[in-house]
C-alpha atoms as a PDB file:
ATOM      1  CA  UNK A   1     144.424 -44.193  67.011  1.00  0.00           C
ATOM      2  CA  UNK A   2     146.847 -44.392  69.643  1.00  0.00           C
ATOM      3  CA  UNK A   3     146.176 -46.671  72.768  1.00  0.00           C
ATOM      4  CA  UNK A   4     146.431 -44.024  75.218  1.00  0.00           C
ATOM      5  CA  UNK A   5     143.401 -42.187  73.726  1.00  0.00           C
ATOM      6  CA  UNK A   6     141.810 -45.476  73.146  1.00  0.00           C
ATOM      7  CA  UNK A   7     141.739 -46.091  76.695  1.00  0.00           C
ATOM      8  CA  UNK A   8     140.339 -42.616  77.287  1.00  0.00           C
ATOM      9  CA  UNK A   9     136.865 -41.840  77.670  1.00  0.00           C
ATOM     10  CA  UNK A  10     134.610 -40.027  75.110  1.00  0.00           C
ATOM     11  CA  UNK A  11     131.493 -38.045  77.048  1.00  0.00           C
ATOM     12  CA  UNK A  12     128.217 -37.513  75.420  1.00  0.00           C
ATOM     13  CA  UNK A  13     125.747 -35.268  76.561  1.00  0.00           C
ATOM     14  CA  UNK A  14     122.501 -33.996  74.604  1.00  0.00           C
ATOM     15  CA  UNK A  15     121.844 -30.220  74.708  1.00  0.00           C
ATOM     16  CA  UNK A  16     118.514 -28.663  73.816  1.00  0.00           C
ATOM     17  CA  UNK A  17     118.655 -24.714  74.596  1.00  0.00           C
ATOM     18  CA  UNK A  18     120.465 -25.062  78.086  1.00  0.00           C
ATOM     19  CA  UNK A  19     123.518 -23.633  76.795  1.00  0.00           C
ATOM     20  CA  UNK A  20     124.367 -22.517  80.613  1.00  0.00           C
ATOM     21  CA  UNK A  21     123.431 -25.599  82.024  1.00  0.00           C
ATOM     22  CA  UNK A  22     126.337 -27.217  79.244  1.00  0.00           C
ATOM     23  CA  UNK A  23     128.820 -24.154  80.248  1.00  0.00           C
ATOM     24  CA  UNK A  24     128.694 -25.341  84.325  1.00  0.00           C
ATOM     25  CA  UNK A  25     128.934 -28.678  82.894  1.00  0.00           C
ATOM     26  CA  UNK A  26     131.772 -28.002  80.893  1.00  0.00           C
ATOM     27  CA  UNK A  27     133.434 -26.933  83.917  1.00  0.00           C
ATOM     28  CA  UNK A  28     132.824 -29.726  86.293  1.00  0.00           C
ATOM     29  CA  UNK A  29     133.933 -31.997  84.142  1.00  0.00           C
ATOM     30  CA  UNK A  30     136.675 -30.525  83.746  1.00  0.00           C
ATOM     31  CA  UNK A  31     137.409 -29.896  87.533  1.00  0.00           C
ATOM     32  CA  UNK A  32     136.323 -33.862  88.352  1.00  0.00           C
ATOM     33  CA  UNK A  33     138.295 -35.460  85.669  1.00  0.00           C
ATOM     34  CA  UNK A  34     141.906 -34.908  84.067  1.00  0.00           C
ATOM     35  CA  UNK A  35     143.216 -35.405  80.591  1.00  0.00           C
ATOM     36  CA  UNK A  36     144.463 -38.946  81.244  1.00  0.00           C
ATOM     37  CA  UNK A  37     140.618 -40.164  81.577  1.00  0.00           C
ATOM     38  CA  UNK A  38     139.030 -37.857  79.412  1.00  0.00           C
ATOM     39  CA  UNK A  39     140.246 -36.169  76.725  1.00  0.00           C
ATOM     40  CA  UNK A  40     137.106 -35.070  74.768  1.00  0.00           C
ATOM     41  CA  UNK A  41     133.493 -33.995  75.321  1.00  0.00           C
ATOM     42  CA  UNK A  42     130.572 -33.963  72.891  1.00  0.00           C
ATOM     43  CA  UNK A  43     127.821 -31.777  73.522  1.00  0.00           C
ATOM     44  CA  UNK A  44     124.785 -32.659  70.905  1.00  0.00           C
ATOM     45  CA  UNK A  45     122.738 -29.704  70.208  1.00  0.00           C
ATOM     46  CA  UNK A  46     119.441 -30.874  69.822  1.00  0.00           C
ATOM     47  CA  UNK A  47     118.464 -28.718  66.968  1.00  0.00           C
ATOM     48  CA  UNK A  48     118.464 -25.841  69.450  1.00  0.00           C
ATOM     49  CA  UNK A  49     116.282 -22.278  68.659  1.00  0.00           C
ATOM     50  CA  UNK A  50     119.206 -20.682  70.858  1.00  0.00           C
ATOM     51  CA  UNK A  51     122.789 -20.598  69.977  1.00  0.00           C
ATOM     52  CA  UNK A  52     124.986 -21.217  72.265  1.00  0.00           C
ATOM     53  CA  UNK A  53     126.568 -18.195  75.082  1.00  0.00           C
ATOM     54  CA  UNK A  54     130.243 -20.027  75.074  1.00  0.00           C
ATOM     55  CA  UNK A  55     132.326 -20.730  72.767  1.00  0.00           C
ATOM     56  CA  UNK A  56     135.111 -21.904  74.539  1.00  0.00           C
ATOM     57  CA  UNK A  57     136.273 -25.510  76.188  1.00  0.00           C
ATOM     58  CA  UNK A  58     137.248 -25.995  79.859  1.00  0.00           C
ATOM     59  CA  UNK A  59     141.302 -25.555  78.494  1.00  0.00           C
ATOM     60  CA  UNK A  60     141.670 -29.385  79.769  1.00  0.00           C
ATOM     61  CA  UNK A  61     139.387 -30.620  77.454  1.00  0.00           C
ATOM     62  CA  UNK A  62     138.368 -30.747  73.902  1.00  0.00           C
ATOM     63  CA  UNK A  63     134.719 -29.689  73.610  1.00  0.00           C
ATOM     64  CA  UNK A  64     133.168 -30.145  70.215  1.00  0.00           C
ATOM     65  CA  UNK A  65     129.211 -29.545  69.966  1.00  0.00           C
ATOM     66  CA  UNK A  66     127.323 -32.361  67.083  1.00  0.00           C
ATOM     67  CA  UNK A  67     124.900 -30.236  65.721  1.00  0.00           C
ATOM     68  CA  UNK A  68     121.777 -31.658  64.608  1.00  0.00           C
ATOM     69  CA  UNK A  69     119.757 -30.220  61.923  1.00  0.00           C
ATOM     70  CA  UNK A  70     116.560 -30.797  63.524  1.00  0.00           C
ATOM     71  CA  UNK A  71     115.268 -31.200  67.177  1.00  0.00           C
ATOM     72  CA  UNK A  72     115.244 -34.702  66.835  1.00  0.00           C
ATOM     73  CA  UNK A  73     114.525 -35.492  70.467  1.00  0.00           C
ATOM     74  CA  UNK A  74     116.639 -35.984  73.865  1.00  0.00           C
ATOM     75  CA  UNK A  75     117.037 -39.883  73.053  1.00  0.00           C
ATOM     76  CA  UNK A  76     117.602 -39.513  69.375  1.00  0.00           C
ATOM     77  CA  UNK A  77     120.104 -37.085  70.051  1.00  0.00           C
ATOM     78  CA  UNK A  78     122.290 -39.362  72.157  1.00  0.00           C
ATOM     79  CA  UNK A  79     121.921 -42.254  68.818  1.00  0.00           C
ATOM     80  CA  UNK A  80     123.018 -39.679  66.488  1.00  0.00           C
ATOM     81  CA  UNK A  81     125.924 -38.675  68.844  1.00  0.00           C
ATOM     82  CA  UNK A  82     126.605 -42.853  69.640  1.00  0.00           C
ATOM     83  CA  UNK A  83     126.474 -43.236  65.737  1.00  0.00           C
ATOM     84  CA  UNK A  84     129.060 -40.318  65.485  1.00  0.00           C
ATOM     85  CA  UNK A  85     131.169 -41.470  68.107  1.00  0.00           C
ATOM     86  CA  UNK A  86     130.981 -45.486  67.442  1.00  0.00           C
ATOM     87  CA  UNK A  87     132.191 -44.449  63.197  1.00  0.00           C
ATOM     88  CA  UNK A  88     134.988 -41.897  63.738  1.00  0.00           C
ATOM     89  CA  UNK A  89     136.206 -43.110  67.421  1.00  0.00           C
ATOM     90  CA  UNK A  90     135.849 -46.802  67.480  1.00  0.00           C
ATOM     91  CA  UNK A  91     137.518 -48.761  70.409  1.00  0.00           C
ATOM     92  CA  UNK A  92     136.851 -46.054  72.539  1.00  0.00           C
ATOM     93  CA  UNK A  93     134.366 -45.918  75.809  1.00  0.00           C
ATOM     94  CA  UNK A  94     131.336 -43.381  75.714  1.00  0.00           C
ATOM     95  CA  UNK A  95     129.927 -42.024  78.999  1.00  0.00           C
ATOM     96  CA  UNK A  96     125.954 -40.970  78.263  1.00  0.00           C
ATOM     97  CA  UNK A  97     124.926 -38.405  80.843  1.00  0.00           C
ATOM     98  CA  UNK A  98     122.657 -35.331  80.992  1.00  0.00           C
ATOM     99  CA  UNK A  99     124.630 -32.007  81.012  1.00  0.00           C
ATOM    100  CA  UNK A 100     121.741 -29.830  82.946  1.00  0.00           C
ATOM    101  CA  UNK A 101     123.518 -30.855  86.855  1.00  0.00           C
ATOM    102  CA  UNK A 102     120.960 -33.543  87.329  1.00  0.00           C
ATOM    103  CA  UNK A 103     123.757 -36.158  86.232  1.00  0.00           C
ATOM    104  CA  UNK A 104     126.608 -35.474  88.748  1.00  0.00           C
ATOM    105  CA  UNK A 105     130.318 -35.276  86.989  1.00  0.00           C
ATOM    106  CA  UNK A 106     131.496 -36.006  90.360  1.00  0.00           C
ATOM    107  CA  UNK A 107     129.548 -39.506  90.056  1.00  0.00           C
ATOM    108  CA  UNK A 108     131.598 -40.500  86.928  1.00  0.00           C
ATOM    109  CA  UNK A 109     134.888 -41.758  89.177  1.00  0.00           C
ATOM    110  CA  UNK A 110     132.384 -44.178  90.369  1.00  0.00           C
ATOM    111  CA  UNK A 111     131.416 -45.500  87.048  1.00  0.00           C
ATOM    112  CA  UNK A 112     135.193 -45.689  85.798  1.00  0.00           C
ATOM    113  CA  UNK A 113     136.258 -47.419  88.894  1.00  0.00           C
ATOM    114  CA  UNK A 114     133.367 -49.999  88.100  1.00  0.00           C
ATOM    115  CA  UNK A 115     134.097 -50.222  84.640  1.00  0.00           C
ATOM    116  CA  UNK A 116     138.033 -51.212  85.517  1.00  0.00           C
ATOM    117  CA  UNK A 117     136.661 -54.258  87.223  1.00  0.00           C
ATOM    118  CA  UNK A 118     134.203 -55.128  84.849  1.00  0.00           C
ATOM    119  CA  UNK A 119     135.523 -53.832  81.641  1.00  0.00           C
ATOM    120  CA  UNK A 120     133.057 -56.318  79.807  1.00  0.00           C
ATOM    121  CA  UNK A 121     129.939 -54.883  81.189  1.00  0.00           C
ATOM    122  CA  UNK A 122     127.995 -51.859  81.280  1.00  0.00           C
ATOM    123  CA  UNK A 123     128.255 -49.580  84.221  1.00  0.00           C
ATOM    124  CA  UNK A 124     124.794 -47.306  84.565  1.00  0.00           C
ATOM    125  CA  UNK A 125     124.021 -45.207  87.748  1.00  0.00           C
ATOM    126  CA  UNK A 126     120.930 -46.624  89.184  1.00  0.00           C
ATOM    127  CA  UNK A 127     118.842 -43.395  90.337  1.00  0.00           C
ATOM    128  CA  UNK A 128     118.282 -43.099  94.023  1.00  0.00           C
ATOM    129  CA  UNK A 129     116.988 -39.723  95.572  1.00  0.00           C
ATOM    130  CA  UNK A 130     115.549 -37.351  92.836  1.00  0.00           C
ATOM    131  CA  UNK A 131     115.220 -33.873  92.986  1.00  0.00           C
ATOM    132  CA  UNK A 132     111.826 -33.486  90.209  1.00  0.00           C
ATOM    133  CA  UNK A 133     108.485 -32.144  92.231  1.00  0.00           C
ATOM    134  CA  UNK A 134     106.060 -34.312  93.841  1.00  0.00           C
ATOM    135  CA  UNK A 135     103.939 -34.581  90.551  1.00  0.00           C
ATOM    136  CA  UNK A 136     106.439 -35.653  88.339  1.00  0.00           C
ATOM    137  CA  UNK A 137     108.011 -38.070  90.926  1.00  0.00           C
ATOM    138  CA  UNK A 138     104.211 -39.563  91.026  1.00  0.00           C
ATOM    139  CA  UNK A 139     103.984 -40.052  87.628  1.00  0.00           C
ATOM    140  CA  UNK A 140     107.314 -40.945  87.199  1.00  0.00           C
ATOM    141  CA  UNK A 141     106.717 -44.052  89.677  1.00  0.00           C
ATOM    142  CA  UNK A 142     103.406 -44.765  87.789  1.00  0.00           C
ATOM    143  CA  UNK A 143     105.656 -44.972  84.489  1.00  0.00           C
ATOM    144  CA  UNK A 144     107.903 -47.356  86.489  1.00  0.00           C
ATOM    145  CA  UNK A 145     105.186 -49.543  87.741  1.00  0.00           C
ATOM    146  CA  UNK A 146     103.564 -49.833  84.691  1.00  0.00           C
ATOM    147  CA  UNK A 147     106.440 -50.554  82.688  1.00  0.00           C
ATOM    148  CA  UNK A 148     107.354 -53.420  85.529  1.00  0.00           C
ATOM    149  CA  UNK A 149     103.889 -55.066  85.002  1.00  0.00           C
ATOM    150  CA  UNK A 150     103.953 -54.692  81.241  1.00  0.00           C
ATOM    151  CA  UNK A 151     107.481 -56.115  80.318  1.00  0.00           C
ATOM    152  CA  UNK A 152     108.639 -57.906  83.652  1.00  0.00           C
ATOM    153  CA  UNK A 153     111.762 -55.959  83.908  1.00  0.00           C
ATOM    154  CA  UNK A 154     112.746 -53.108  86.226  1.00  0.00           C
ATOM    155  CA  UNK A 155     113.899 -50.172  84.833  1.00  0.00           C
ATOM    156  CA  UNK A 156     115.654 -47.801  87.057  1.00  0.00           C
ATOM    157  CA  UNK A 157     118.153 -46.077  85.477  1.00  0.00           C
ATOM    158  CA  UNK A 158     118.395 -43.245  82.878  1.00  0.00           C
ATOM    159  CA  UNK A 159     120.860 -41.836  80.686  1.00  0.00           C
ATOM    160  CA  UNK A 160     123.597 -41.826  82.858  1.00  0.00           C
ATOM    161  CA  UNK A 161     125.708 -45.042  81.692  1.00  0.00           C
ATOM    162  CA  UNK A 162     129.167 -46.391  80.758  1.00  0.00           C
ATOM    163  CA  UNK A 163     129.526 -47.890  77.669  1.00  0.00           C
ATOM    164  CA  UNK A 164     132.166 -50.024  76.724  1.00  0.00           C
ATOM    165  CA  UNK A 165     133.632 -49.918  73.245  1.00  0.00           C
ATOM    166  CA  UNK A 166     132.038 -52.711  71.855  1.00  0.00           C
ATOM    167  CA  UNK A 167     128.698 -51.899  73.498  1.00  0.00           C
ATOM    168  CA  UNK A 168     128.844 -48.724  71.509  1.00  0.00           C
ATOM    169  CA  UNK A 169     129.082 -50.930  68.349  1.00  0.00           C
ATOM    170  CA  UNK A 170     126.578 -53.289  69.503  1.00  0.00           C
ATOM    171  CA  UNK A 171     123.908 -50.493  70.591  1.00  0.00           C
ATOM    172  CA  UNK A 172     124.086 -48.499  66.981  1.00  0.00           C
ATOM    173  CA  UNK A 173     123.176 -51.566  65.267  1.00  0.00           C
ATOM    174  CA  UNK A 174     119.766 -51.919  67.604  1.00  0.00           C
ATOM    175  CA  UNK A 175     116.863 -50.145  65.845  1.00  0.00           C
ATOM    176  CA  UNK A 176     115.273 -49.545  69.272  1.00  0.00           C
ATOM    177  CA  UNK A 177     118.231 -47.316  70.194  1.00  0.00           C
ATOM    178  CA  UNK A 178     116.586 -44.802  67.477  1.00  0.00           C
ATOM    179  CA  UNK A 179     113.789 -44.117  70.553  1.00  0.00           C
ATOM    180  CA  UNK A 180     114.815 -45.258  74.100  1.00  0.00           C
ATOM    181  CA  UNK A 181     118.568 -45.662  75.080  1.00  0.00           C
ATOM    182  CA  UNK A 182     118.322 -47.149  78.512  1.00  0.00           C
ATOM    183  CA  UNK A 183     115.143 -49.638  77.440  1.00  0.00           C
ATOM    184  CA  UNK A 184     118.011 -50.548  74.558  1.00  0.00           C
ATOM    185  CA  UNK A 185     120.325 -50.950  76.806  1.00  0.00           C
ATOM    186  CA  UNK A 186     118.093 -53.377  78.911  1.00  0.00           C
ATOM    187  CA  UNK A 187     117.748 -55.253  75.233  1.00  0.00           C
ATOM    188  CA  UNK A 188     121.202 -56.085  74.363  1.00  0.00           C
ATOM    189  CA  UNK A 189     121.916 -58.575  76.779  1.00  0.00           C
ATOM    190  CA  UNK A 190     125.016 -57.620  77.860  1.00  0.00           C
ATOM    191  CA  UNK A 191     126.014 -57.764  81.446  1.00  0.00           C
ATOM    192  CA  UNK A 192     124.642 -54.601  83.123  1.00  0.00           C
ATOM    193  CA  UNK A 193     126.247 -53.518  86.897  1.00  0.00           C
ATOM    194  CA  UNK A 194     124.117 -50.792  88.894  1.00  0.00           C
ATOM    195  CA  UNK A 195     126.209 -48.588  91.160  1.00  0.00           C
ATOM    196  CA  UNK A 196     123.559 -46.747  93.138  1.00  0.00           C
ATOM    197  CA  UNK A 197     123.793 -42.595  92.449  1.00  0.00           C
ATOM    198  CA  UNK A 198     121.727 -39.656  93.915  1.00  0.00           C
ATOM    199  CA  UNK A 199     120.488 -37.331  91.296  1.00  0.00           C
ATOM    200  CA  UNK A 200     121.722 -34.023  91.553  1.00  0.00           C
ATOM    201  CA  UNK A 201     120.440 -30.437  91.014  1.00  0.00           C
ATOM    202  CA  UNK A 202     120.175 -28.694  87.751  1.00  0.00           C
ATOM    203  CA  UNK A 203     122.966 -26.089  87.259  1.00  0.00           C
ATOM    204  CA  UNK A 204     119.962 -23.582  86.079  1.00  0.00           C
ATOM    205  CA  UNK A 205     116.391 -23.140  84.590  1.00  0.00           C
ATOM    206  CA  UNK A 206     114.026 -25.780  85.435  1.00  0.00           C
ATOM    207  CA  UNK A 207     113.207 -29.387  83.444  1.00  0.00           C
ATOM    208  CA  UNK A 208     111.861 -29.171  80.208  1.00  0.00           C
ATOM    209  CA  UNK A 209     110.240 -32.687  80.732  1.00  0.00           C
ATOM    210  CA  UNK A 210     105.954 -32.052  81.136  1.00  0.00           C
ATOM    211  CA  UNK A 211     103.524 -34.709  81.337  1.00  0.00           C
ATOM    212  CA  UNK A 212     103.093 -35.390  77.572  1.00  0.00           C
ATOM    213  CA  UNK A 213     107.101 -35.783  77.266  1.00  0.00           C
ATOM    214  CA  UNK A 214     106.653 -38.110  80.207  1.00  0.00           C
ATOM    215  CA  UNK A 215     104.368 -40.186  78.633  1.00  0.00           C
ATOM    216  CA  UNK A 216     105.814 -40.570  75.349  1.00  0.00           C
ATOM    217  CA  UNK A 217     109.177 -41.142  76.741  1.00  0.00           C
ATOM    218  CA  UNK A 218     107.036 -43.874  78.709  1.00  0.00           C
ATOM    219  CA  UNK A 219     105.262 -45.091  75.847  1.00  0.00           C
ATOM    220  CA  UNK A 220     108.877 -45.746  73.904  1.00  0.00           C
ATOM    221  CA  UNK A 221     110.560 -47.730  76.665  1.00  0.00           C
ATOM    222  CA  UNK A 222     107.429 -50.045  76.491  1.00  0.00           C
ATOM    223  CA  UNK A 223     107.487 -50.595  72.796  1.00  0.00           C
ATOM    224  CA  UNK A 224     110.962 -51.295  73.352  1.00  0.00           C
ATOM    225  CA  UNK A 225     109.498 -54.491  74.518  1.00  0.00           C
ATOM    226  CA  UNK A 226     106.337 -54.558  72.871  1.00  0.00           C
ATOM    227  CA  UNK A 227     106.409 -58.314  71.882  1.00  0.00           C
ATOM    228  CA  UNK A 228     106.868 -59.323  75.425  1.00  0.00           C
ATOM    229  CA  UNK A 229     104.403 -56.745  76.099  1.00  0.00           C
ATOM    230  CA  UNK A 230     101.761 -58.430  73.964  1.00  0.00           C
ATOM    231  CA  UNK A 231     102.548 -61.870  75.529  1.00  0.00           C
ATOM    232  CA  UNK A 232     102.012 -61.070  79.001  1.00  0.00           C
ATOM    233  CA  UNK A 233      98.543 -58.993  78.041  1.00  0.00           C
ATOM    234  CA  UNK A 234      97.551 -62.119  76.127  1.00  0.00           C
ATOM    235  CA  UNK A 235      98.445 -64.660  78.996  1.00  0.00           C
ATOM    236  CA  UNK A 236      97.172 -62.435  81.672  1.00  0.00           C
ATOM    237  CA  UNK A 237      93.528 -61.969  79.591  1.00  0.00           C
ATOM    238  CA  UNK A 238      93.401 -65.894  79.139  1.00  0.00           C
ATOM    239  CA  UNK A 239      94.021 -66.326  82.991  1.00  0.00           C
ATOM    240  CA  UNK A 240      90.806 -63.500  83.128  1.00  0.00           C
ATOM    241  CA  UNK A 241      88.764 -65.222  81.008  1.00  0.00           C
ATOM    242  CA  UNK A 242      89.283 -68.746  82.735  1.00  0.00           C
ATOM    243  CA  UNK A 243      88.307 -66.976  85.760  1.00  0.00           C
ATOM    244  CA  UNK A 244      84.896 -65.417  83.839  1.00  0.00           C
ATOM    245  CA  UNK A 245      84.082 -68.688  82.473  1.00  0.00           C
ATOM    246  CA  UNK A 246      84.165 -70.370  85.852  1.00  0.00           C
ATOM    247  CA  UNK A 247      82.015 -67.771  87.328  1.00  0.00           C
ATOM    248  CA  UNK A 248      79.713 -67.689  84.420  1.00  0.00           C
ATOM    249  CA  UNK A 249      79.175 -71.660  84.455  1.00  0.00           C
ATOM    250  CA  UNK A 250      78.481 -71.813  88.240  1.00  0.00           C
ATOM    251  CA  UNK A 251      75.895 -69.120  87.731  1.00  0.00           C
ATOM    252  CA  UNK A 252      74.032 -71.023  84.757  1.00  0.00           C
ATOM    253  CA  UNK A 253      74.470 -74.332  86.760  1.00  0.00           C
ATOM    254  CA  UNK A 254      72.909 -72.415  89.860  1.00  0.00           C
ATOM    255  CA  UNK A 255      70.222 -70.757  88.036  1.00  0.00           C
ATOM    256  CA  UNK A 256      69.555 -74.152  86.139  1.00  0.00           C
ATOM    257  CA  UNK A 257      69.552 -76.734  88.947  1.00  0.00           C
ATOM    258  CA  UNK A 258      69.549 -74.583  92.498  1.00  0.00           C
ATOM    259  CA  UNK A 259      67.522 -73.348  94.384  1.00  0.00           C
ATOM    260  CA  UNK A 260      68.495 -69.727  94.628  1.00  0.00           C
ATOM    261  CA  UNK A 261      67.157 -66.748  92.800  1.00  0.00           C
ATOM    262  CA  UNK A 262      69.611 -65.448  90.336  1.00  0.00           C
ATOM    263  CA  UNK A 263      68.800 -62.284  88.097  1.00  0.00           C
ATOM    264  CA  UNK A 264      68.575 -62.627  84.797  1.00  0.00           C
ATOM    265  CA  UNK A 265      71.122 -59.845  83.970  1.00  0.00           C
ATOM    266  CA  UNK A 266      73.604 -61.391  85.837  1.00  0.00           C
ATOM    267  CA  UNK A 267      73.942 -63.644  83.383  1.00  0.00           C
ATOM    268  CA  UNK A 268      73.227 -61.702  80.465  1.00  0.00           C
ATOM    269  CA  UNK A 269      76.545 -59.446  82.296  1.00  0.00           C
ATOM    270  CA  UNK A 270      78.503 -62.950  82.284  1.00  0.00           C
ATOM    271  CA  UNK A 271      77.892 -63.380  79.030  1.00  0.00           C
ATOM    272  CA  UNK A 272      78.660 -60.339  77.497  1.00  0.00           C
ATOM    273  CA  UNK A 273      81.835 -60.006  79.280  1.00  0.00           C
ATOM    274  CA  UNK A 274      83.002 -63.175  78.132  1.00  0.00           C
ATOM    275  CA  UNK A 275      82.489 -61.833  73.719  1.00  0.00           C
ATOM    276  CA  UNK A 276      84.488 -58.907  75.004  1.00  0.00           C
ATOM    277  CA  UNK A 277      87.166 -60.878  76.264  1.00  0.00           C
ATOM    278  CA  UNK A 278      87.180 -63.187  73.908  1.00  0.00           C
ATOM    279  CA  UNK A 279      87.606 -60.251  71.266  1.00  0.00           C
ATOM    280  CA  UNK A 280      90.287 -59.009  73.479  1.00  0.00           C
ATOM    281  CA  UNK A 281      92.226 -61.992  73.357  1.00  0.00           C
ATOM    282  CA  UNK A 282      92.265 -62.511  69.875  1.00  0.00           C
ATOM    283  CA  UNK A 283      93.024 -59.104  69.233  1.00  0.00           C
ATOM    284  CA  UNK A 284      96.065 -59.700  71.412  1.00  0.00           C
ATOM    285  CA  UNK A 285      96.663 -63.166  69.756  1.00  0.00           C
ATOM    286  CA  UNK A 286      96.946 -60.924  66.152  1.00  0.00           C
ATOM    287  CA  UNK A 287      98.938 -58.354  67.318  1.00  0.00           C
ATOM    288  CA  UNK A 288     101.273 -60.671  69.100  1.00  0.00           C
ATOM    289  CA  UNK A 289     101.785 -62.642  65.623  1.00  0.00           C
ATOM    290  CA  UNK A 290     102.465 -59.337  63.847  1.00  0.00           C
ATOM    291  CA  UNK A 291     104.860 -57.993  66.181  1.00  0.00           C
ATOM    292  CA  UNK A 292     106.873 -61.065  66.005  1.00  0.00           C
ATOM    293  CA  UNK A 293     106.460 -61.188  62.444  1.00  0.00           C
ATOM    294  CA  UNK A 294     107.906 -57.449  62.125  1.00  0.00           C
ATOM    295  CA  UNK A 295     111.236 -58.659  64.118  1.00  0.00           C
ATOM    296  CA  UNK A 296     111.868 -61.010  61.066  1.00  0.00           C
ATOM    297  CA  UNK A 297     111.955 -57.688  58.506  1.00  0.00           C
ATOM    298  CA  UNK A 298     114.890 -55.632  59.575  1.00  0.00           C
ATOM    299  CA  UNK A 299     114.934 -51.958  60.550  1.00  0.00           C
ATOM    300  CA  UNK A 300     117.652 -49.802  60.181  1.00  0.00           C
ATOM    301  CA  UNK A 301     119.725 -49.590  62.709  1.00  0.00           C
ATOM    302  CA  UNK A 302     120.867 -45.431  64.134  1.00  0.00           C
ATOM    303  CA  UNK A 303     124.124 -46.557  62.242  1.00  0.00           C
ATOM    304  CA  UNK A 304     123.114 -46.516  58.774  1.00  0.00           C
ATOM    305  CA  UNK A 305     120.940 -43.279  58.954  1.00  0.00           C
ATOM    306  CA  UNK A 306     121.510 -41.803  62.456  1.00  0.00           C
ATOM    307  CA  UNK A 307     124.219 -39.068  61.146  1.00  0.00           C
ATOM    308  CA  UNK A 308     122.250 -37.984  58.027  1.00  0.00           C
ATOM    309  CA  UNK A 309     120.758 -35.681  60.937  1.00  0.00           C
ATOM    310  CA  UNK A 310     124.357 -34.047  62.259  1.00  0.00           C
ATOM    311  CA  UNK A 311     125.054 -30.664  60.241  1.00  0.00           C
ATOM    312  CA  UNK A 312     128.279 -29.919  61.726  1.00  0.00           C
ATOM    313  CA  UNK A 313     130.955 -31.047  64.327  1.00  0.00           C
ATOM    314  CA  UNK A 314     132.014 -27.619  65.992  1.00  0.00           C
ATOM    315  CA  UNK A 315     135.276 -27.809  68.377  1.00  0.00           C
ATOM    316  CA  UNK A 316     135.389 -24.971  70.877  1.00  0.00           C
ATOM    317  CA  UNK A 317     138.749 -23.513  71.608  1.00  0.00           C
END
């Protein structure tokens, strides 16, 4: 590989059915960025029902489209297309973005110019204003809040992210990659920098996200974490159930040696609610043990298996 295209940057973008979304992407890539930054775009068609309406590049760039043999899923479409990518380009930087509008291609200058002065880290666009409805936005923060109390980190960015070369190697070799790419990206401990970016628009068509997509997409940032997860439940029900205990002995010591009247279900309450706890916490206590446990057997990595899924590389002329 010649250096020139090694310092060139690869774009990824998942596709699932918006075909004219990816054709107005096409073109503002094209209009925001010139062959000396980015030579080649890879659209991964997420096992889409529709075939695509184009069939030609933006004449600056060269377009090819992964196509997956099954809809695999928005985030395991970007690890098959990282797997891809990180075997037949390595040394080469991968920009992850959304091709429906919603990830700007005028926004990507901002990321490069980042990435010049940090060439070591990874440059991700932390979302600002969003453009979703008022219900998803809701939920959306609930996701965000929850995932904040349940792992201790803040997650607020998406798929829009610079990769370095050797990030791309490091990420394909993360089994989490296989089912959230930004929690993944939170995992691999190398130096992130946030550069703050509006959401845009989509080009056409409305979101296919709903509330159960929501959720699961949720669901697999958390389990990203899931043994810190388990820790924090388990400390915070201990901290609970000091807290229970307290109340419950100052009750029987009242009831035993004061003077006031205390109901009998009160403590009968007390004392139910401390088995449950207790259950809870060594529930938690197992499944922190077997979580940790699972991180000593090895999962495949995306790398090993990832492109088993790809059918076909098409270029478009």
């Amino acid at each position: 590989m010649e250096d020139s295209e090694a310092a060139s940057f690869i774009i990824l973008a998942p596709v699932f059915n918006d075909w004219s979304c990816a054709e107005h992407f096409i073109s503002a890539v094209g209009a925001n960025l010139g062959p000396d930054i980015c030579r080649r775009v890879f659209l991964v068609d997420d096992g889409s029902t529709e075939r695509s309406l184009f069939t030609s590049g933006s004449g600056i760039l060269d377009v090819s489209v992964i196509r997956l043999r099954v809809n695999l899923g928005h985030q395991r479409a970007i690890a098959s297309g990282l797997a891809l990518i990180a075997r037949e380009y390595p040394g080469t930087s991968v920009i992850v973005m959304d091709g429906d509008g919603e990830d700007q291609p005028s926004a990507i200058a901002q990321l490069i110019t980042e990435h010049l002065a940090n060439p070591n880290a990874i440059i991700v666009a932390q979302r600002r204003k969003r453009t979703e409805a008022v219900n998803f936005r809701f939920f959306y923060r609930i996701y965000l809040f929850l995932f904040r109390i349940l792992t201790g980190r803040d997650l607020d960015f998406g798929n829009f992210v610079l990769l370095p070369s050797a990030a791309v190697q490091r990420l394909v070799f993360m089994a989490e990659l296989w089912n959230h790419f930004p929690a993944t990206v939170m995992r691999s401990r190398l130096p992130i920098m946030k550069i703050p970016i509006d959401r845009g628009a989509r080009y056409d068509g409305r979101s296919k996200m709903n509330f159960t997509m929501l959720v699961n997409h949720g669901l697999a940032a958390i389990a990203a974490f899931i043994d810190a997860v388990f820790v924090r439940l388990m400390i915070a029900t201990g901290f609970v159930l000091v807290f229970i205990s307290a109340g419950a002995l100052a009750v029987l010591a009242v009831r035993i040696c004061g003077t006031w009247g205390v109901p009998g279900w009160a403590t009968t309450f007390l004392g139910i609610l401390l088995i449950g706890l207790l259950q809870v916490l060594g529930l938690l206590v197992v499944m922190t043990f077997l979580a940790l446990a699972q991180r000593s057997t090895p999962s495949p990595p995306p790398a090993t298996f990832a492109t088993r899924y790809v059918s076909s590389v098409e270029e478009l002329k």
